[in-house]
C-alpha atoms as a PDB file:
ATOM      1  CA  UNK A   1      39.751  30.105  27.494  1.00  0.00           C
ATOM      2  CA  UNK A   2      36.716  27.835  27.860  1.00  0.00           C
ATOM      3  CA  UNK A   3      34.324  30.321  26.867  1.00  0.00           C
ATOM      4  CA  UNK A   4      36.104  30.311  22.952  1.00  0.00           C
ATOM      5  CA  UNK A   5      36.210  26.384  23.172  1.00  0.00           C
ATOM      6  CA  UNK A   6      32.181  26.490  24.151  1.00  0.00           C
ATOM      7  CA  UNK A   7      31.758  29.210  21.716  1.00  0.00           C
ATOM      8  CA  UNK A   8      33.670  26.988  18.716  1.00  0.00           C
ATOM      9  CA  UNK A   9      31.830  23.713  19.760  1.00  0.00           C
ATOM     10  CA  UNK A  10      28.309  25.863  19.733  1.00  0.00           C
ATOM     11  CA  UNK A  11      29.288  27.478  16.640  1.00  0.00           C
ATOM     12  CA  UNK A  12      30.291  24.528  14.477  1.00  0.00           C
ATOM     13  CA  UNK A  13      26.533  22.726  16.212  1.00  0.00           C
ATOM     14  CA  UNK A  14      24.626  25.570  14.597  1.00  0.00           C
ATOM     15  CA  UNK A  15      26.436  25.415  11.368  1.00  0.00           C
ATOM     16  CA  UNK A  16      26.048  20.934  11.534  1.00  0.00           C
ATOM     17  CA  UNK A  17      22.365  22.441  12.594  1.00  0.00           C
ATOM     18  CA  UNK A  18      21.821  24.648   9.464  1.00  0.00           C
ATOM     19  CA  UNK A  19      22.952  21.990   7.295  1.00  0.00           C
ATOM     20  CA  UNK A  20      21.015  19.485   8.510  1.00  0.00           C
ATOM     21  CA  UNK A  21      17.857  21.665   7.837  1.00  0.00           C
ATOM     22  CA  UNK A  22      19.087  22.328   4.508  1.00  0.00           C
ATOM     23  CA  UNK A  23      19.404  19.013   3.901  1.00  0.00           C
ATOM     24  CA  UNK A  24      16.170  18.365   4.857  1.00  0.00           C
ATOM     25  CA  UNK A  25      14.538  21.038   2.774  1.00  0.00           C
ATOM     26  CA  UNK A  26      15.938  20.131  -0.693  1.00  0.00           C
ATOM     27  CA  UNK A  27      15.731  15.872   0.189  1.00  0.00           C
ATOM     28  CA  UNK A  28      11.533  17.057   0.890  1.00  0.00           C
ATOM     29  CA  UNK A  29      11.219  19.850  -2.487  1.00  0.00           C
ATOM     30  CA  UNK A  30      12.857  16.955  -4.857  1.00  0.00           C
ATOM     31  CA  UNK A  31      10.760  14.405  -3.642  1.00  0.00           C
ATOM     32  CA  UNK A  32       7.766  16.686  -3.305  1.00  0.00           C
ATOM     33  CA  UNK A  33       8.483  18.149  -6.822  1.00  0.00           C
ATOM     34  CA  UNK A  34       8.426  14.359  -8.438  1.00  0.00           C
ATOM     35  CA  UNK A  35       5.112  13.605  -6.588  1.00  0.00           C
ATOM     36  CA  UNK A  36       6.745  10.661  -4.620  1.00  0.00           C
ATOM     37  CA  UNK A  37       4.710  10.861  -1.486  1.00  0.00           C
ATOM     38  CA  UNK A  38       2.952   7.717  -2.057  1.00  0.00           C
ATOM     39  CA  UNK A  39       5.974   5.542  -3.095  1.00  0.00           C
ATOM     40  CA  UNK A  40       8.017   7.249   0.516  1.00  0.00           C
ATOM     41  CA  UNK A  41       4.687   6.112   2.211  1.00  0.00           C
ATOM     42  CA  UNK A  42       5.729   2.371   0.778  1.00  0.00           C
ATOM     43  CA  UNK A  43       9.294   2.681   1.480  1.00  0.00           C
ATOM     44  CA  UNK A  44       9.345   4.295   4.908  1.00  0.00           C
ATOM     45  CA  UNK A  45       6.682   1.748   6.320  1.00  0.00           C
ATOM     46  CA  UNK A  46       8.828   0.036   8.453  1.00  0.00           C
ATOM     47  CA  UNK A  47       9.734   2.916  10.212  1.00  0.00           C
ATOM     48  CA  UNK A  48       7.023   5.025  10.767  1.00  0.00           C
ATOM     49  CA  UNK A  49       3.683   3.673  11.498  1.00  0.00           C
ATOM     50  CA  UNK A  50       1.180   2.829   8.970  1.00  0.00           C
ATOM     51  CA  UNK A  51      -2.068   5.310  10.133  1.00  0.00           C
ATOM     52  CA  UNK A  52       0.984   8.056  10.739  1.00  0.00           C
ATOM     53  CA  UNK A  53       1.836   7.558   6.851  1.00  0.00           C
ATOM     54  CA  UNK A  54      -1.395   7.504   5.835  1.00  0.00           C
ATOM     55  CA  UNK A  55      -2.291  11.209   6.913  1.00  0.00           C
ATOM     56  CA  UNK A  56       1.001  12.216   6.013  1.00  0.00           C
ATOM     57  CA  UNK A  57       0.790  15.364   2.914  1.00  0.00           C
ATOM     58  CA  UNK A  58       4.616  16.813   2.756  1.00  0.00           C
ATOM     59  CA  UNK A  59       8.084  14.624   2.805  1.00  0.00           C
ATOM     60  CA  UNK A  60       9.341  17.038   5.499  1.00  0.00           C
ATOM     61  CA  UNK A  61       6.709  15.240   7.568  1.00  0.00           C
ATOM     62  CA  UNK A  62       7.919  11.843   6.947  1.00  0.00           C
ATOM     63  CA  UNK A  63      11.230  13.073   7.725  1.00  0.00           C
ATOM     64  CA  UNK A  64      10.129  14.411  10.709  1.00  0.00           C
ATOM     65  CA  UNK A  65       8.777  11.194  11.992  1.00  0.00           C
ATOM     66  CA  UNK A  66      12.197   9.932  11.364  1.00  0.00           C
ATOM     67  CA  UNK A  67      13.533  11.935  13.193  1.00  0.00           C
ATOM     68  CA  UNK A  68      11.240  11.428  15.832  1.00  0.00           C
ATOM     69  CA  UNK A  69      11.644   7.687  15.756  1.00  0.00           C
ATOM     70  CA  UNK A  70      15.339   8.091  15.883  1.00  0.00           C
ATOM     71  CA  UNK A  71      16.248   6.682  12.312  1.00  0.00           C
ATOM     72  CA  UNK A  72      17.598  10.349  11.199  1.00  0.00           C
ATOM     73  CA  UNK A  73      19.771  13.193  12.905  1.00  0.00           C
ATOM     74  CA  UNK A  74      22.272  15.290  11.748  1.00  0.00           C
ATOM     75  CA  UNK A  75      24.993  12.745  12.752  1.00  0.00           C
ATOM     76  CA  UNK A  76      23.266  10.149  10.929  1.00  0.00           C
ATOM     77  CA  UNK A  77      22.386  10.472   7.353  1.00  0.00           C
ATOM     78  CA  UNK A  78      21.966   6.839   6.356  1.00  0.00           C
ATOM     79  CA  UNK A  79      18.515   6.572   5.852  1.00  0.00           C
ATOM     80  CA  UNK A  80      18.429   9.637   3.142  1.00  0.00           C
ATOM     81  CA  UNK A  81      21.373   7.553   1.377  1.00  0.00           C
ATOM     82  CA  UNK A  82      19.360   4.591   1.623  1.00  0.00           C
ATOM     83  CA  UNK A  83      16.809   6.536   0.307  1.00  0.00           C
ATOM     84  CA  UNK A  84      18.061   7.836  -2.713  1.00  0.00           C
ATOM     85  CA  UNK A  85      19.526   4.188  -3.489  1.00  0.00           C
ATOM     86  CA  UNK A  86      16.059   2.482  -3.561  1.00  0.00           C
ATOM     87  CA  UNK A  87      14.539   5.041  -5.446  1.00  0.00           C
ATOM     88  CA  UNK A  88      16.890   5.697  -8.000  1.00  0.00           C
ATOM     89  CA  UNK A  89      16.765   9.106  -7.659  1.00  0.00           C
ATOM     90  CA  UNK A  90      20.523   9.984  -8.369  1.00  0.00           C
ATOM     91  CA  UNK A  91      20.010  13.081  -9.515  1.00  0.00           C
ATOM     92  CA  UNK A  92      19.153  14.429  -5.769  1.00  0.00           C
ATOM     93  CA  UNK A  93      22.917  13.650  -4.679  1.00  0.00           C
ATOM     94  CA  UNK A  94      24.425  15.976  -6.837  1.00  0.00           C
ATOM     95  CA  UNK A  95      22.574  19.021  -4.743  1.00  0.00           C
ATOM     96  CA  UNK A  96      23.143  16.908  -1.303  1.00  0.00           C
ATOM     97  CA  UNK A  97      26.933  16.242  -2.037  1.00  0.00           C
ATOM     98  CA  UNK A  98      27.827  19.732  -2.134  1.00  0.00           C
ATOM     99  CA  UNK A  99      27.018  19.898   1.620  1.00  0.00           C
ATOM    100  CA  UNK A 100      28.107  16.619   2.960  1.00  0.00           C
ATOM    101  CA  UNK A 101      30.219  14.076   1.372  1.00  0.00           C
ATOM    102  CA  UNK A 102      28.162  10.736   2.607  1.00  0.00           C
ATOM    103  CA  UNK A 103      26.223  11.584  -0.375  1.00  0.00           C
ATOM    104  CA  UNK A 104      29.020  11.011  -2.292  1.00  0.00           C
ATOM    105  CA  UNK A 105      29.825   7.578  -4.677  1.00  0.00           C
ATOM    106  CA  UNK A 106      25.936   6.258  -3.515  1.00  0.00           C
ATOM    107  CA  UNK A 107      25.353   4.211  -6.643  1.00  0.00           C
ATOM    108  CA  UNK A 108      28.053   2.174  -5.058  1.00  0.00           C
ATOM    109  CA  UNK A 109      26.608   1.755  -1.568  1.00  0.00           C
ATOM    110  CA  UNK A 110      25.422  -0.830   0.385  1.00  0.00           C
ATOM    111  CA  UNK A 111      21.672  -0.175   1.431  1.00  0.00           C
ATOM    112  CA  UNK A 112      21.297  -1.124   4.992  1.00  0.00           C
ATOM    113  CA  UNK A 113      18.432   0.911   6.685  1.00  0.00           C
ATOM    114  CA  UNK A 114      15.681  -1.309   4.406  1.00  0.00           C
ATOM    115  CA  UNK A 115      15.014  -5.365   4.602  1.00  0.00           C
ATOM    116  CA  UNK A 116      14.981  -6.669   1.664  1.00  0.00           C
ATOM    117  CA  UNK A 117      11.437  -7.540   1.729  1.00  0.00           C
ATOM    118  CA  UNK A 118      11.004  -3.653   1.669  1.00  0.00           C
ATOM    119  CA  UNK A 119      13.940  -3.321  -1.317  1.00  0.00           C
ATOM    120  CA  UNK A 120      12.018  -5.996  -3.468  1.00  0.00           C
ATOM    121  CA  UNK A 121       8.201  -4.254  -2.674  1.00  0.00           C
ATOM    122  CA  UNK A 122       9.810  -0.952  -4.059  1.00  0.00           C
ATOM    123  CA  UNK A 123      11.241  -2.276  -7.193  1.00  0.00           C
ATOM    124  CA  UNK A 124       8.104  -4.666  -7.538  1.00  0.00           C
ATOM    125  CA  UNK A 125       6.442  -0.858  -7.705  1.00  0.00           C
ATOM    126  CA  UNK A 126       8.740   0.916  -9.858  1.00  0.00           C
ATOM    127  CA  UNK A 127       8.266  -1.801 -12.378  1.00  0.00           C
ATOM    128  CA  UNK A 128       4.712  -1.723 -12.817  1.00  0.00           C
ATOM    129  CA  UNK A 129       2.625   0.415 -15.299  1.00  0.00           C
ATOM    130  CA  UNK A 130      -1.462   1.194 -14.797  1.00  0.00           C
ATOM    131  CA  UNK A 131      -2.396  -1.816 -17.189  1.00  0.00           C
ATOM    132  CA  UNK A 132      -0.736  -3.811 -14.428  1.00  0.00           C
ATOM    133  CA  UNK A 133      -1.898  -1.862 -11.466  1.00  0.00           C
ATOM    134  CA  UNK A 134      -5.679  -2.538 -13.123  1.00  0.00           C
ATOM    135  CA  UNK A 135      -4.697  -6.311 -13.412  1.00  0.00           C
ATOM    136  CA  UNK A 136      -3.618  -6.859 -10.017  1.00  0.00           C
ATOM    137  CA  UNK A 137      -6.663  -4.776  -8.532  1.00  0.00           C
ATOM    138  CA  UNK A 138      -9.021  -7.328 -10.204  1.00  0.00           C
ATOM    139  CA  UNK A 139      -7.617  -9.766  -8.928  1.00  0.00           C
ATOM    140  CA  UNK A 140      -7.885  -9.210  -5.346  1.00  0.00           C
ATOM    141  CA  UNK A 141     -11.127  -6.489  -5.762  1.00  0.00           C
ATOM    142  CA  UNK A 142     -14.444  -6.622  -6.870  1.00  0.00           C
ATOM    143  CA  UNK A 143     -15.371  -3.839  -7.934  1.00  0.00           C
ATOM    144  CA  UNK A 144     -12.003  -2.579  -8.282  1.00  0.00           C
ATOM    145  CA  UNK A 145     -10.447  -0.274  -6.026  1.00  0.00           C
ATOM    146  CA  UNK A 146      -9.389   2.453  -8.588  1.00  0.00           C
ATOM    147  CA  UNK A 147      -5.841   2.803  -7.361  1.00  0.00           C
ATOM    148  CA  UNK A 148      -4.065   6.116  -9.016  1.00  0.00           C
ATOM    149  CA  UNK A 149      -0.776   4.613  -8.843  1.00  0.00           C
ATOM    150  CA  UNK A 150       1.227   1.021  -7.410  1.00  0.00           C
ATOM    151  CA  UNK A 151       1.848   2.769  -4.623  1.00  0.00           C
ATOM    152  CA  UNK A 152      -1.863   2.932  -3.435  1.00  0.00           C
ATOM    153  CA  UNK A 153      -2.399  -0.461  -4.285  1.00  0.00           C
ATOM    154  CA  UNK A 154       1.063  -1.958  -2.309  1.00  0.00           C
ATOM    155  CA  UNK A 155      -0.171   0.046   0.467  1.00  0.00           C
ATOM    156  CA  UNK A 156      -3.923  -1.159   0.562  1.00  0.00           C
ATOM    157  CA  UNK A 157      -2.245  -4.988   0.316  1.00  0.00           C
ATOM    158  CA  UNK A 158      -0.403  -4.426   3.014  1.00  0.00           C
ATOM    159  CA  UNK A 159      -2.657  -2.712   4.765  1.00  0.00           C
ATOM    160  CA  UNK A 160      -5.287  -5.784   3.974  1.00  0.00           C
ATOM    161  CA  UNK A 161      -2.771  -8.783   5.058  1.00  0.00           C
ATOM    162  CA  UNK A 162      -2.163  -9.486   1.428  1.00  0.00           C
ATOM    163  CA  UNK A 163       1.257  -8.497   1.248  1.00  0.00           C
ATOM    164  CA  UNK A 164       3.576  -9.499   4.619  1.00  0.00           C
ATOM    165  CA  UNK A 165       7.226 -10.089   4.844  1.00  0.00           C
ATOM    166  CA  UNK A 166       7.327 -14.087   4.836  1.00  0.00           C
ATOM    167  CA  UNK A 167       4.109 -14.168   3.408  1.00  0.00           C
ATOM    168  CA  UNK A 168       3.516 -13.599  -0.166  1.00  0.00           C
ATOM    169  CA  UNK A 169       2.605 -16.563  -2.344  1.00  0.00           C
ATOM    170  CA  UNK A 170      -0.812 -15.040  -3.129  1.00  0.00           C
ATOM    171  CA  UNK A 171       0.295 -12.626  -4.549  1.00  0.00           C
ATOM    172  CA  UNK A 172       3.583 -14.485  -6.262  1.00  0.00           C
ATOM    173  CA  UNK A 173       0.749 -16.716  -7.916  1.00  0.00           C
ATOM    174  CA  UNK A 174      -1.508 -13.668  -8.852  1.00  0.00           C
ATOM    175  CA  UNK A 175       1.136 -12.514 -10.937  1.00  0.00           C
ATOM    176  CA  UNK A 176       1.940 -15.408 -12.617  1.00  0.00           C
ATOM    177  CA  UNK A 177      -1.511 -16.417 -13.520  1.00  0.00           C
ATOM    178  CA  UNK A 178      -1.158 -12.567 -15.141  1.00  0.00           C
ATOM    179  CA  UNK A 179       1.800 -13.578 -17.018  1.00  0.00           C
ATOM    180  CA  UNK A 180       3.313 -10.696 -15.131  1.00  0.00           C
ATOM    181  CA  UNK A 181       7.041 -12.082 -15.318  1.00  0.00           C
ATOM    182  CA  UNK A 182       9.028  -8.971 -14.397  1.00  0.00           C
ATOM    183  CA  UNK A 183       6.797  -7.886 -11.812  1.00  0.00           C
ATOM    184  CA  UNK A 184       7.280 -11.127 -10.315  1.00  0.00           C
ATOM    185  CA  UNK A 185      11.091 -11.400 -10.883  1.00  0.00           C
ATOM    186  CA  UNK A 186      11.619  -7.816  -8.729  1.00  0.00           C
ATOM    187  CA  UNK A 187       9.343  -9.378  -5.877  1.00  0.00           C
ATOM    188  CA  UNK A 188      11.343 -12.499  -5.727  1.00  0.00           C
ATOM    189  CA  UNK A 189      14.429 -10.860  -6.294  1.00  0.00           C
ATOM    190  CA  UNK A 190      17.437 -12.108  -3.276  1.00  0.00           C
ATOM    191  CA  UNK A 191      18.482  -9.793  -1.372  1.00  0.00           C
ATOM    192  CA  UNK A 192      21.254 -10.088   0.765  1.00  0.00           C
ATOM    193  CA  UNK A 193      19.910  -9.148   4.437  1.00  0.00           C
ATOM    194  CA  UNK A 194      21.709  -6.119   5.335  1.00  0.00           C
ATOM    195  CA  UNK A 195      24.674  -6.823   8.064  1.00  0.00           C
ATOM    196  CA  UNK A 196      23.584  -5.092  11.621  1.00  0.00           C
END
């Protein structure tokens, strides 16, 4: 009799298992696919270390880390919800809903897995265009840096001290001397802290 229980428990693990991987796989090919590596490398900052990011080439990598780091497991999907919240990318759910239903009703969530200093540095990012990406780089580089996207140049602020959590007047004033106004209104955005 305990054999069939042990054979049930290790057959419904290897099907939790399978779906996990699967999970994995189309969470890495959509974000792959739309060329977010360097926006993940912004988001997922917090939880994997910077020089980690830096080298990393594939999403399944920065999963990986997560894993590693203990933020992600089969029995704890959060951080892929979390994800998908902050970068708007809604249109992943429908293929992740079909095989668990946390990824259900997400436009509704409550994002808890990233401070709100990380929420506002991601729409700060998704709001700016490469006029302003240009702007911002001559302000803080001479010559400029030649960042391909905002993602590059959040990272190399951070990276240099000019962006911190607590810390970000310089570049608050930056923007307005730019007469960047939305820019500035997604970095100062409040964000309820999320409840722990």
């Amino acid at each position: 009799m305990a054999s069939a229980i042990d054979k049930k428990a290790s057959d419904e693990e290897i099907s939790e298992n399978e779906t996990f991987k699967t999970i994995k796989a189309i969470f890495s090919s959509w974000y792959d696919a739309n060329r977010c590596l360097p926006m993940l490398r912004v988001l997922f900052r917090d939880h994997v270390e910077p020089p980690v990011l830096k080298n990393i080439t594939l999403t399944i990598k920065i999963l990986d880390q997560l894993i590693k780091g203990g933020h992600l497991s089969s029995t704890n999907l959060s951080i892929i919800c979390d994800t998908i919240r902050v970068t708007k990318h809604f249109g992943l759910q429908a293929k992740l809903e079909k095989l668990n239903p946390i990824f259900q009703g997400l436009k509704e969530g409550t994002i808890t897995k990233f401070t709100p200093h990380r929420q506002n540095l991601m729409a700060f990012g998704m709001i700016l265009n490469d006029a302003n990406v240009i702007r911002i780089d001559g302000m803080y580089n001479q010559p400029l840096k030649d960042y391909d996207n905002a993602w590059e140049m959040i990272t190399d602020l951070e990276d240099e001290g000019e962006i911190q959590e607590g810390n970000m007047e310089s570049l608050k004033e930056k923007l307005r001397t730019l007469g960047l106004r939305l820019a500035l209104g997604k970095l100062t955005k409040a964000i309820e802290a999320p409840r722990t």
